[in-house]
Protein backbone atom coordinates (compact mmCIF):
# COMPACT_ATOMS: atom_id res chain seq x y z
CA UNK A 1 0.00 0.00 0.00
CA UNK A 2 1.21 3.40 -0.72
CA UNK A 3 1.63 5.59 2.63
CA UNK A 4 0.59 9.63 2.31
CA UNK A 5 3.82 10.21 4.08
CA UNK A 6 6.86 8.66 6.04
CA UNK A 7 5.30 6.29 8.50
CA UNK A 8 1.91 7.81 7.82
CA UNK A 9 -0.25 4.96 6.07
CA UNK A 10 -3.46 5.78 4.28
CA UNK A 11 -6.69 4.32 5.70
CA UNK A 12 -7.27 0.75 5.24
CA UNK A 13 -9.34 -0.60 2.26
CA UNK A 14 -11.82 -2.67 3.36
CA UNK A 15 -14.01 -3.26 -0.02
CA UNK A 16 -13.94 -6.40 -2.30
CA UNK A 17 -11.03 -4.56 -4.51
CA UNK A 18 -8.63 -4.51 -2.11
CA UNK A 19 -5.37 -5.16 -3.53
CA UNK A 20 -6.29 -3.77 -6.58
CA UNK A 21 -4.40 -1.06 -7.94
CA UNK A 22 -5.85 1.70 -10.90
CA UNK A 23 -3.95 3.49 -12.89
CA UNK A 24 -6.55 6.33 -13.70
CA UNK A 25 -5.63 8.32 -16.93
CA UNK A 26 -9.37 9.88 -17.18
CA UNK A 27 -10.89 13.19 -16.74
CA UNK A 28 -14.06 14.65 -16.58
CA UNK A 29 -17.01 12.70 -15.60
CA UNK A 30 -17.61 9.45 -17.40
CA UNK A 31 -13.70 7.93 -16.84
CA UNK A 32 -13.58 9.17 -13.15
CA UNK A 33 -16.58 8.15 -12.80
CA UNK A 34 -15.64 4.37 -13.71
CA UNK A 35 -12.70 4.85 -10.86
CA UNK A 36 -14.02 6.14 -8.32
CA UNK A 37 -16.48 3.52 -8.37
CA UNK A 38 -13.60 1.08 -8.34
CA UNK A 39 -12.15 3.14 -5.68
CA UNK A 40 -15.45 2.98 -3.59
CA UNK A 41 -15.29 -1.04 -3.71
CA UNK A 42 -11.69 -0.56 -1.95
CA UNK A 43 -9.11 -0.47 -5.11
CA UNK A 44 -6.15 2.03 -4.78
CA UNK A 45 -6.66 4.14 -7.55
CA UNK A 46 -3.64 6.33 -8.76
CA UNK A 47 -5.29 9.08 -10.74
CA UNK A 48 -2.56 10.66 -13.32
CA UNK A 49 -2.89 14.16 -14.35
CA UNK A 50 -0.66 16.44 -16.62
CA UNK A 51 0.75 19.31 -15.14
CA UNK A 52 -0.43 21.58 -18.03
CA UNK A 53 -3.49 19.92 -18.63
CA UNK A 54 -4.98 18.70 -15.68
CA UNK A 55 -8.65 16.91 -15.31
CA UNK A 56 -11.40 19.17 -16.71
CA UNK A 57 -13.14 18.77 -13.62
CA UNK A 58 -10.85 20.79 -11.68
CA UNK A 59 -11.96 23.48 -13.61
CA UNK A 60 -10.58 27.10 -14.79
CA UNK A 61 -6.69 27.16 -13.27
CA UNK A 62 -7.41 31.02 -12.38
CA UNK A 63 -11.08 30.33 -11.06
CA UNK A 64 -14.62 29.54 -12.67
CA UNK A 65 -18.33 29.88 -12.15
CA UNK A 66 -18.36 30.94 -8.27
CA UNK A 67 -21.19 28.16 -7.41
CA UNK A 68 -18.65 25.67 -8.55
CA UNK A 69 -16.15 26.29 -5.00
CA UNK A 70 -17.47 26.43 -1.03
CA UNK A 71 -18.61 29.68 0.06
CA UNK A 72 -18.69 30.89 -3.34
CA UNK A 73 -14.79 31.69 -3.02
CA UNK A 74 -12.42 30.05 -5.67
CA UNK A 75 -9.51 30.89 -3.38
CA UNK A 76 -5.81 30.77 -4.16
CA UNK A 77 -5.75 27.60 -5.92
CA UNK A 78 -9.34 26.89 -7.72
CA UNK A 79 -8.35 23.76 -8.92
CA UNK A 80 -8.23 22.13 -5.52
CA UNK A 81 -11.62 23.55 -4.52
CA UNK A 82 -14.00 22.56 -7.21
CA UNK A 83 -16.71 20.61 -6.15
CA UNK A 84 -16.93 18.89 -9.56
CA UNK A 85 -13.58 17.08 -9.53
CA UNK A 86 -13.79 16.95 -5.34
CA UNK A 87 -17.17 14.93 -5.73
CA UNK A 88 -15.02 12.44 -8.20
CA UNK A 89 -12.26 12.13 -6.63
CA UNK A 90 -12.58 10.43 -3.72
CA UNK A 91 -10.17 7.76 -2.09
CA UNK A 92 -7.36 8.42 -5.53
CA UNK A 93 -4.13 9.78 -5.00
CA UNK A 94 -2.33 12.14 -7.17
CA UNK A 95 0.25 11.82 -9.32
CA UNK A 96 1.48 15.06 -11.44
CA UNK A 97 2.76 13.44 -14.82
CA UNK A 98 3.78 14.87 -18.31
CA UNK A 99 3.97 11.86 -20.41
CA UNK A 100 5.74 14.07 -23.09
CA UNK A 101 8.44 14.95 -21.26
CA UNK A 102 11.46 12.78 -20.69
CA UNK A 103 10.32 9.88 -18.37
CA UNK A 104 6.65 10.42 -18.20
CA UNK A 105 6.07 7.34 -20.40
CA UNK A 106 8.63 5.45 -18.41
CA UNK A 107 6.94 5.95 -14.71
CA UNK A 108 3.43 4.73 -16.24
CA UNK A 109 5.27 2.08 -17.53
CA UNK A 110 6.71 0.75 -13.84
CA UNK A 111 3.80 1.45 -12.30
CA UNK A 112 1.97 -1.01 -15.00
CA UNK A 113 4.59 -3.59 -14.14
CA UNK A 114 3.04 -3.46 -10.09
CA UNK A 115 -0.58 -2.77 -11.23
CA UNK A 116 -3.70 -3.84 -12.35
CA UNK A 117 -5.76 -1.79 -14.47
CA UNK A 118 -5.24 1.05 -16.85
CA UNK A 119 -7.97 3.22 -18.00
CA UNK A 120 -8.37 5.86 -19.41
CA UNK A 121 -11.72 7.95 -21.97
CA UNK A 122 -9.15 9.74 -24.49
CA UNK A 123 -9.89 9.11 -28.03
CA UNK A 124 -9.21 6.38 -30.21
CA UNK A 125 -5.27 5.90 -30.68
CA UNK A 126 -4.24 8.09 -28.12
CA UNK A 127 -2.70 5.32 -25.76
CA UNK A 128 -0.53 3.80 -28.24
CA UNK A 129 1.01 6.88 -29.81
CA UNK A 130 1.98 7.83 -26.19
CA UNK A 131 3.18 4.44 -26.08
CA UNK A 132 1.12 2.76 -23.78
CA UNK A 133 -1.36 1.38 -25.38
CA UNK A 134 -2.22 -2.61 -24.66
CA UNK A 135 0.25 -4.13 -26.45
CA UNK A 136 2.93 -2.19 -24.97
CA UNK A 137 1.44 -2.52 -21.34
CA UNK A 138 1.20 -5.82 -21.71
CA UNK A 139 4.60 -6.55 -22.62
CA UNK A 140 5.52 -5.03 -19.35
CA UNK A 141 2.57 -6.52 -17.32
CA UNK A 142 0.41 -9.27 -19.18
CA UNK A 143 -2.22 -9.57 -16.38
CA UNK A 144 -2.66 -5.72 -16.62
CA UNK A 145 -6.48 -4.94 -17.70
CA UNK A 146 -6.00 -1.76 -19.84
CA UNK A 147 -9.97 -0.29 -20.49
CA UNK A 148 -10.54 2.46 -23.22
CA UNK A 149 -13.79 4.25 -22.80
CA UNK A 150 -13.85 6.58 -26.34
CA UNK A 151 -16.91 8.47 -27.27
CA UNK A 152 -17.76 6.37 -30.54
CA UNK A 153 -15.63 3.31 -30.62
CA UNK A 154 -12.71 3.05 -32.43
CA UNK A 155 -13.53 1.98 -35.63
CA UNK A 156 -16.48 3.87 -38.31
CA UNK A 157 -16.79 7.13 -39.43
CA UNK A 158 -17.30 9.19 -35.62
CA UNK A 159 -14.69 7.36 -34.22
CA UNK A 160 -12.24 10.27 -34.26
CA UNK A 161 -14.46 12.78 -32.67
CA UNK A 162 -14.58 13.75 -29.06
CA UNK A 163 -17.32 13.49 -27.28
CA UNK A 164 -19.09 14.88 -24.60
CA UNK A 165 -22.70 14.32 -22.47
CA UNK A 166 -24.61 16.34 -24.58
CA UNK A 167 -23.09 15.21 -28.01
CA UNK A 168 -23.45 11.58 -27.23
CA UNK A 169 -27.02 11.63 -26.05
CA UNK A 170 -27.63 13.44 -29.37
CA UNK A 171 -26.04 10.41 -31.28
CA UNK A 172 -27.25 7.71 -29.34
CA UNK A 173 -30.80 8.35 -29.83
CA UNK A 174 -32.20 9.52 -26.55
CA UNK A 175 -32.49 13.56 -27.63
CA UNK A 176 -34.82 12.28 -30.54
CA UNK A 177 -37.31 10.72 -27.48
CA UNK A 178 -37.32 13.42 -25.26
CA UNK A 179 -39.18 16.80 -27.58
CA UNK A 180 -38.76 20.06 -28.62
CA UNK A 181 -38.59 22.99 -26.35
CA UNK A 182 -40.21 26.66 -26.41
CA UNK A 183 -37.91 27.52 -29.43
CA UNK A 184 -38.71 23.92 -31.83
CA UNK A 185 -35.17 22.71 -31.14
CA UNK A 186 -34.36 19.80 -29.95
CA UNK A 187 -34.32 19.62 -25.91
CA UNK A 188 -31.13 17.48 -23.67
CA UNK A 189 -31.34 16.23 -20.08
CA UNK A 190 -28.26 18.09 -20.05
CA UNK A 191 -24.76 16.12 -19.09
CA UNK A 192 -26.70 13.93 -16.29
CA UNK A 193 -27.40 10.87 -18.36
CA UNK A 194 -24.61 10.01 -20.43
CA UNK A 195 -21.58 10.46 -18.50
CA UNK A 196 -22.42 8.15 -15.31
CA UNK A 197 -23.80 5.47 -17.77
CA UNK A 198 -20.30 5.07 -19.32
CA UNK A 199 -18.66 5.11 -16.27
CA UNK A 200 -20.62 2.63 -14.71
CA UNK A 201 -20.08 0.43 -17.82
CA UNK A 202 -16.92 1.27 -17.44
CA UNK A 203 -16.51 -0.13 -14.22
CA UNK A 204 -18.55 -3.02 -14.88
CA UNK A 205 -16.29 -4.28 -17.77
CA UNK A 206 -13.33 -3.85 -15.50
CA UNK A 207 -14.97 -6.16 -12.85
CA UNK A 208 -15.93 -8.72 -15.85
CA UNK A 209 -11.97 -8.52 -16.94
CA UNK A 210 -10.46 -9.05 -13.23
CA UNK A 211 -12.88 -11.75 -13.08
CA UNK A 212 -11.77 -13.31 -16.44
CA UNK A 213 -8.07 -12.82 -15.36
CA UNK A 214 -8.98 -14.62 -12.15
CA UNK A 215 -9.57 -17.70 -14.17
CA UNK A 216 -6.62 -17.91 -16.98
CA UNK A 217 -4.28 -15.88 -15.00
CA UNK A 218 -4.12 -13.02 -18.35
CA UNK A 219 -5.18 -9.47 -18.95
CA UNK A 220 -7.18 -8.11 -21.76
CA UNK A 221 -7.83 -4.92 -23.51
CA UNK A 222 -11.22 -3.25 -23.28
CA UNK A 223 -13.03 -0.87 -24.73
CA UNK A 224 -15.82 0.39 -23.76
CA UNK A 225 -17.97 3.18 -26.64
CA UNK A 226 -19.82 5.69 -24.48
CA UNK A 227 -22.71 6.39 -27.16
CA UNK A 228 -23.30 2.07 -27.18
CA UNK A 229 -23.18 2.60 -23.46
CA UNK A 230 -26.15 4.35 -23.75
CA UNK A 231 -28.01 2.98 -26.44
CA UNK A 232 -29.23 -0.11 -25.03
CA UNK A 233 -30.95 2.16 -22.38
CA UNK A 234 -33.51 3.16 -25.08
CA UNK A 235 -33.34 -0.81 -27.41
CA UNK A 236 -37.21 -0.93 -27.19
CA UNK A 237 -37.43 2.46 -29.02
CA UNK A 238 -35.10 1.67 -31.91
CA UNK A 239 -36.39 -1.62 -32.28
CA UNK A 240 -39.91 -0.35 -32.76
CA UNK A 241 -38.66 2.47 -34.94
CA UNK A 242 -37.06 -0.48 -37.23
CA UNK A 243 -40.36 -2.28 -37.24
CA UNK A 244 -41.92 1.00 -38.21
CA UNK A 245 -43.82 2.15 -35.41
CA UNK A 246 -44.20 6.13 -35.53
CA UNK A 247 -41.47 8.04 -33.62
CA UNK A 248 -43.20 8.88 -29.58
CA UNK A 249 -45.10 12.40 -29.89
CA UNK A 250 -43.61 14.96 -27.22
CA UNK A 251 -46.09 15.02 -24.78
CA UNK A 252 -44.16 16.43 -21.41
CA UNK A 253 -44.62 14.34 -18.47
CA UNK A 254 -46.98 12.05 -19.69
CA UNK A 255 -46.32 8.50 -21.12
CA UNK A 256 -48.67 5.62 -22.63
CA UNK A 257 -48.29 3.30 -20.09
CA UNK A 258 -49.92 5.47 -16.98
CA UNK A 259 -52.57 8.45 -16.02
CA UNK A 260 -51.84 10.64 -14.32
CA UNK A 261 -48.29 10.74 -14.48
CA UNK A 262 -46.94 14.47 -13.75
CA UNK A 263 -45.54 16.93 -11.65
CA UNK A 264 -48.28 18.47 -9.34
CA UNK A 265 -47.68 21.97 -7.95
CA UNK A 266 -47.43 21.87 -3.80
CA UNK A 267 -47.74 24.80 -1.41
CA UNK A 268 -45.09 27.39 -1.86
CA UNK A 269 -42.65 28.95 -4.36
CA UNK A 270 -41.65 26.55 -7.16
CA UNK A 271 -42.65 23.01 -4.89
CA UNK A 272 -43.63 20.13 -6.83
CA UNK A 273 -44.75 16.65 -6.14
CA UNK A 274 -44.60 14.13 -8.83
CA UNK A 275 -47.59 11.24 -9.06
CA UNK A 276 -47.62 8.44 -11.05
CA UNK A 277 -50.89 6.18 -11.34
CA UNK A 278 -50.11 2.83 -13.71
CA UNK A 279 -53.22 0.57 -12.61
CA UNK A 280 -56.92 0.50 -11.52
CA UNK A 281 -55.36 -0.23 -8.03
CA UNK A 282 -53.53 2.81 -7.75
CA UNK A 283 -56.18 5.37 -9.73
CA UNK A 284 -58.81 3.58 -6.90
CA UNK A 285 -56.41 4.26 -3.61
CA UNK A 286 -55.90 7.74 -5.42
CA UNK A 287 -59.16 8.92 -5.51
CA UNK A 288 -59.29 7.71 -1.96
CA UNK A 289 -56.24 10.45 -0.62
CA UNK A 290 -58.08 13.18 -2.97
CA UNK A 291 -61.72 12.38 -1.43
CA UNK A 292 -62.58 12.24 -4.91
CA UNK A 293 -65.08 9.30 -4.71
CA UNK A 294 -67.09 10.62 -8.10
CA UNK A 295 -63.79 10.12 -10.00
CA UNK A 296 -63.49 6.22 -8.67
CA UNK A 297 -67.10 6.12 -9.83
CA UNK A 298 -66.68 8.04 -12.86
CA UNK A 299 -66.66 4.61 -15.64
CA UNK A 300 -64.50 6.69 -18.38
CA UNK A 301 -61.45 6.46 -15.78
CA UNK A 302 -62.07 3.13 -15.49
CA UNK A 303 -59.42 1.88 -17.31
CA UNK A 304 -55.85 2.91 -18.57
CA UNK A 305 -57.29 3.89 -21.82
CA UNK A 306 -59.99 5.85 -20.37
CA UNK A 307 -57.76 7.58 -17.71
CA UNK A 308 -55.17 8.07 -20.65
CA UNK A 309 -58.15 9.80 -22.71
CA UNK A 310 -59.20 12.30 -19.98
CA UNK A 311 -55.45 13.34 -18.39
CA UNK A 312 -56.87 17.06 -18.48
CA UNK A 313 -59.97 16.70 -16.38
CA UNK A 314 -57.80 13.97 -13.72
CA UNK A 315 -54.58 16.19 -13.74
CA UNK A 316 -57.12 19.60 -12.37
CA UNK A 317 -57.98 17.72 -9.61
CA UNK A 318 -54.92 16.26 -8.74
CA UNK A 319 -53.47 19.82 -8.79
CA UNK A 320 -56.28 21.10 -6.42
CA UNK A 321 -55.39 18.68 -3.77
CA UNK A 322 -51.91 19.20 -4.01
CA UNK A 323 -51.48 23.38 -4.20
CA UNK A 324 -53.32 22.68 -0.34
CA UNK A 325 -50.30 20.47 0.96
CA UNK A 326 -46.85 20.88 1.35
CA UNK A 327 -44.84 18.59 -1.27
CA UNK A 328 -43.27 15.87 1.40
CA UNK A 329 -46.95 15.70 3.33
CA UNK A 330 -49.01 14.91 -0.17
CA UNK A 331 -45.67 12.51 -1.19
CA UNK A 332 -46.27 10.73 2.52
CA UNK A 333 -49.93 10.30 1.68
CA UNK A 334 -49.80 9.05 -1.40
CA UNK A 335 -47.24 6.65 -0.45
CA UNK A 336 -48.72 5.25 2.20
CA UNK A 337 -52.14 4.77 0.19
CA UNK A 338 -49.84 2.50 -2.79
CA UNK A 339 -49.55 5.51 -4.94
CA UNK A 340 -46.20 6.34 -6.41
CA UNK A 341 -45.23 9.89 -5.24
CA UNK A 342 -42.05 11.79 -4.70
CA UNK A 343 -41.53 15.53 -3.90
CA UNK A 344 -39.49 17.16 -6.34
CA UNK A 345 -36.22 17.93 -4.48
CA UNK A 346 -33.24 20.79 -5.11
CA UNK A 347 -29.90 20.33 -4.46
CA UNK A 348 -30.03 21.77 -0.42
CA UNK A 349 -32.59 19.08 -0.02
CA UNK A 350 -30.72 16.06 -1.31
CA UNK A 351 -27.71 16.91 1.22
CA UNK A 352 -29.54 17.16 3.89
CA UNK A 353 -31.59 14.48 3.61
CA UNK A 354 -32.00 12.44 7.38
CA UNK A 355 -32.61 9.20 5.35
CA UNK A 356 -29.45 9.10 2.90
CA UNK A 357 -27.46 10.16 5.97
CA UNK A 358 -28.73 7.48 7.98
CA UNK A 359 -28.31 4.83 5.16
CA UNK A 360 -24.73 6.02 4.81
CA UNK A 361 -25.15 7.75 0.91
CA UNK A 362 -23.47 11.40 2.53
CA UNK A 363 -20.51 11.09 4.10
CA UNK A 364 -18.50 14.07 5.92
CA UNK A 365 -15.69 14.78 4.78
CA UNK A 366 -12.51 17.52 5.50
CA UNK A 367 -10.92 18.16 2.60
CA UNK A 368 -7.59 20.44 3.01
CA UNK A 369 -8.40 23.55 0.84
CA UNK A 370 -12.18 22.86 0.39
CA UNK A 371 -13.58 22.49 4.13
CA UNK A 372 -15.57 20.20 5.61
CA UNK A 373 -19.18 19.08 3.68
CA UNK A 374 -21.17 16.32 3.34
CA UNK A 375 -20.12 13.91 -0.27
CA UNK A 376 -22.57 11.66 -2.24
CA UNK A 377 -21.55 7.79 -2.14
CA UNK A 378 -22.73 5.56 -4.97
CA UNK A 379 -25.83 3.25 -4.89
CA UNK A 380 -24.30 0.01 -3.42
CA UNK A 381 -23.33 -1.39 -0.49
CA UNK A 382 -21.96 -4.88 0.64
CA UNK A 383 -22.03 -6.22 4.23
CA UNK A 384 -19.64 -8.60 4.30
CA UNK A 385 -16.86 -5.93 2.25
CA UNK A 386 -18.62 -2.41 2.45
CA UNK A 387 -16.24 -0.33 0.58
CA UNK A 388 -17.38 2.96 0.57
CA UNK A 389 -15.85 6.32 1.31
CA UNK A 390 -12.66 7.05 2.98
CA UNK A 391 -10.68 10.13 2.39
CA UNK A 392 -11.34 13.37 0.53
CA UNK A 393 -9.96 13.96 -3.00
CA UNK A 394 -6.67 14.68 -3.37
CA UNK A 395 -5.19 17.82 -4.23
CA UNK A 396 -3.12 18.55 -7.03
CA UNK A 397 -0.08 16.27 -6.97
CA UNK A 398 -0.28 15.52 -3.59
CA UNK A 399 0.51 12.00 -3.77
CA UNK A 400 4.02 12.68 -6.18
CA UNK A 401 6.66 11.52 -3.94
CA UNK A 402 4.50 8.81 -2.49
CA UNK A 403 4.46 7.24 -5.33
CA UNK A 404 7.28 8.01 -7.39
CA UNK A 405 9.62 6.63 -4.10
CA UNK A 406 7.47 4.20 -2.19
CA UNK A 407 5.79 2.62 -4.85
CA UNK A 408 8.02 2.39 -7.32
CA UNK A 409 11.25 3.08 -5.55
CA UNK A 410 12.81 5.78 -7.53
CA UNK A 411 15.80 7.45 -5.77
CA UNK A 412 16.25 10.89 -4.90
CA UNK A 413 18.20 11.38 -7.90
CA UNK A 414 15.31 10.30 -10.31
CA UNK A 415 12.33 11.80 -8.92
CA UNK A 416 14.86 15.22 -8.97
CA UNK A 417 15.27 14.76 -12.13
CA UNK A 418 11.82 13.93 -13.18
CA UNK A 419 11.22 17.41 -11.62
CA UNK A 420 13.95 19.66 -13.05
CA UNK A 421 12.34 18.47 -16.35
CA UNK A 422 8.98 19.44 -15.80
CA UNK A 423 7.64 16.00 -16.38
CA UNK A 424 6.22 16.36 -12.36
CA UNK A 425 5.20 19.09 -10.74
CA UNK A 426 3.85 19.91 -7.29
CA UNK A 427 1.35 22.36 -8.81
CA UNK A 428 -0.56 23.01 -12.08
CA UNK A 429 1.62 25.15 -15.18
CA UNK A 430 0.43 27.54 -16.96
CA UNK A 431 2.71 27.97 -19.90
CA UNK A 432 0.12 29.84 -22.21
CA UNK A 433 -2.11 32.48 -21.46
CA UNK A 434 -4.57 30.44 -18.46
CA UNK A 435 -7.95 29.39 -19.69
CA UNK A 436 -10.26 32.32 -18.98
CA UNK A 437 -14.08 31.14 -17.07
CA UNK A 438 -17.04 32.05 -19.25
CA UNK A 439 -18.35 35.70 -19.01
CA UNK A 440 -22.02 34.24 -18.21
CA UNK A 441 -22.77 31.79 -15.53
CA UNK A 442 -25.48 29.64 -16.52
CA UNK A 443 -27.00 29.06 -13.16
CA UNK A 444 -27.67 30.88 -10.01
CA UNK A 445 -25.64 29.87 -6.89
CA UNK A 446 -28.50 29.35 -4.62
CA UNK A 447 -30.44 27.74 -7.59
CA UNK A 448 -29.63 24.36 -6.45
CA UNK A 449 -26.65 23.13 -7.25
CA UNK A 450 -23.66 22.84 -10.30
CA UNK A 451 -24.24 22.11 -13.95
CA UNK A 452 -21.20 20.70 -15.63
């Protein structure tokens, strides 16, 4: 195990990946993403970043959108602050690397001789002409699992282009389901779709190939194309698009298989609560919580089809019981009646949340330029090897020495060296003019939280 410091160890894995070393060559979302998932199940993930390039995630070198750092304050060094890359990068150490620099190349290349898995969401080639692509990893390492995540594979016409959340739901399919907006264009979910689907594929290939190893005792190379990532999430809409079925009419909330399905309005400023009725069970126990007992009579609601024929008339009386009730109250209700329900919650309300404290999704953490705050964990949990959270993310090349001397034990000389050439640095460089933050911020600080 790598130790932080002389004769200061780093906690204790505890997860099923212990033992496991990453070598984490991502940035972003999707790729770190796919390690710190790895890195929640208990692998030691070494997360390598360029000095003059570093992860996108940590944001503008000179500062960014202010709701993007605690307190609104960048500080001194924005790049160890941002909540984007600090919500990624938990449990990895830091390594500041320049592979294009004399010796970058060679230090991945050791570390692949004492790891596990390389991977890394650069485009299609990019590994070998650094030279470290699979065949040359292996060479060095033939049980090393080296993963590629690129944005459109690595063979056909797109497979050159980068891509990005909102360019790869556009290809994949899933902008082409969702409608048009105010101005007839085509509307996104934004980057919240795409970008944890690949990583989670991500890390579910690298579990597949450790597994595989486990039984013939070799590595493999993966690869792992974001937009397919994402494509099987909508199969039953292509297929039926093949078969010629009509494309699905925007229609907002609603869908064919349930009535109502919507967001309600609650008491107050800008509350929702969501309801979704799919059965003659549920529209009965919801007429019950809306004392509505003409409705449950009422033999054109019925059915589906009926229900699905009159949303107008059901969703005005939905909304008159809910304006009256506060959007957790009417939620509680419904729930407790068999009616799907769910307030609508902001950011504030997610983090504070008694339940995903108590079930162990926030965890506090202290992080050494960023404060103290509460971080999301992922959606699984093991009892017999929990995993989970255990440090804060690492500041910029905080981990250098650590592993440059006790992992790989280069001497003084070397890691000097590797210094006085620029190939490692303690701290980001800015050789050309710094990237400058956008002149408009997209979204109001108190408005709930970041947008990537």
């Amino acid at each position: 195990m790598i130790a932080e410091a002389a004769g200061s160890p780093l906690p204790e894995a505890t997860g099923p990946l212990a033992g496991v070393r990453v070598i984490d060559m991502t940035t972003a979302w999707a790729g770190p993403m796919a390690t710190r998932s790895l890195a929640w199940l208990g692998a030691e993930v070494v997360k390598i970043e360029p000095p003059r390039r570093p992860d996108g995630w940590r944001g503008f070198l000179t500062g960014g959108p202010p709701h993007h750092y605690p307190d609104f304050d960048p500080g001194e060094k924005p790049y160890n602050r941002d909540l984007l890359f600090n919500t990624q990068g938990h449990d990895k150490l830091s390594l500041s690397l320049d592979l294009k620099r004399p010796g970058g190349v060679e230090v991945v290349r050791r570390m692949a001789a004492v790891s596990d898995v390389l991977i890394a969401n650069f485009t299609p080639g990019v590994l070998d002409r650094l030279g470290i692509g699979y065949e040359a990893i292996a060479a060095v390492n033939d049980q090393m699992v080296v993963v590629e995540m690129p944005a459109f594979g690595s063979t056909g016409p797109m497979s050159t282009h980068q891509g990005m959340g909102k360019t790869m739901e556009a290809a994949c399919g899933m902008a082409g389901l969702i409608g048009y907006g105010d101005d007839d264009e085509p509307v996104l979910t934004g980057p919240a779709i795409l970008d944890p689907i690949g990583g989670l594929n991500a890390a579910a290939a690298v579990l597949t190939a450790l597994e595989l190893r486990a039984h013939d005792g070799t590595g493999c190379h993966v690869e792992v194309p974001q937009t397919e990532a994402a494509a099987h999430w909508i199969g039953e809409f292509v297929l039926e698009r093949l078969e010629g079925g009509a494309p699905p009419a925007p229609d907002g909330n609603r869908v064919p298989g349930a009535a109502p399905h919507e967001a309600f309005p609650a008491a107050g400023d800008d509350e929702w609560v969501v309801v979704a009725v799919r059965d003659d069970a549920e529209w009965r126990a919801l007429c019950r919580v809306l004392g509505r007992s003409d409705l449950a009579a009422d033999g054109r609601l019925a059915t589906i089809e009926g229900r699905l024929a009159h949303q107008d008339e059901i969703e005005e009386a939905v909304a008159a019981w809910t304006r009256t009730r506060g959007k957790r109250a009417a939620a509680e209700a419904l729930q407790a009646a068999g009616v799907p329900a769910a307030p609508v919650c902001d950011g504030t309300e997610v983090a504070t949340d008694p339940g995903l404290r108590a079930c162990g999704f926030l965890t506090t953490l202290t992080h050494p330029e960023a404060g103290t705050h509460a971080y999301p964990g992922l959606g699984f949990r093991l009892d017999r090897t929990p995993g989970g959270i255990r440090r804060p993310a690492p500041v910029f090349g905080q981990h250098n020495r650590a592993v440059l001397t006790g992992l790989l034990g280069m001497t003084d000389e070397e890691v000097a060296e590797l210094y006085a050439s620029g190939t490692v640095t303690d701290e980001p460089v800015m050789d050309d003019p710094p990237r400058r933050p956008p002149r408009r911020v997209r979204r109001d600080p108190a408005g709930g939280g970041p947008a990537r």
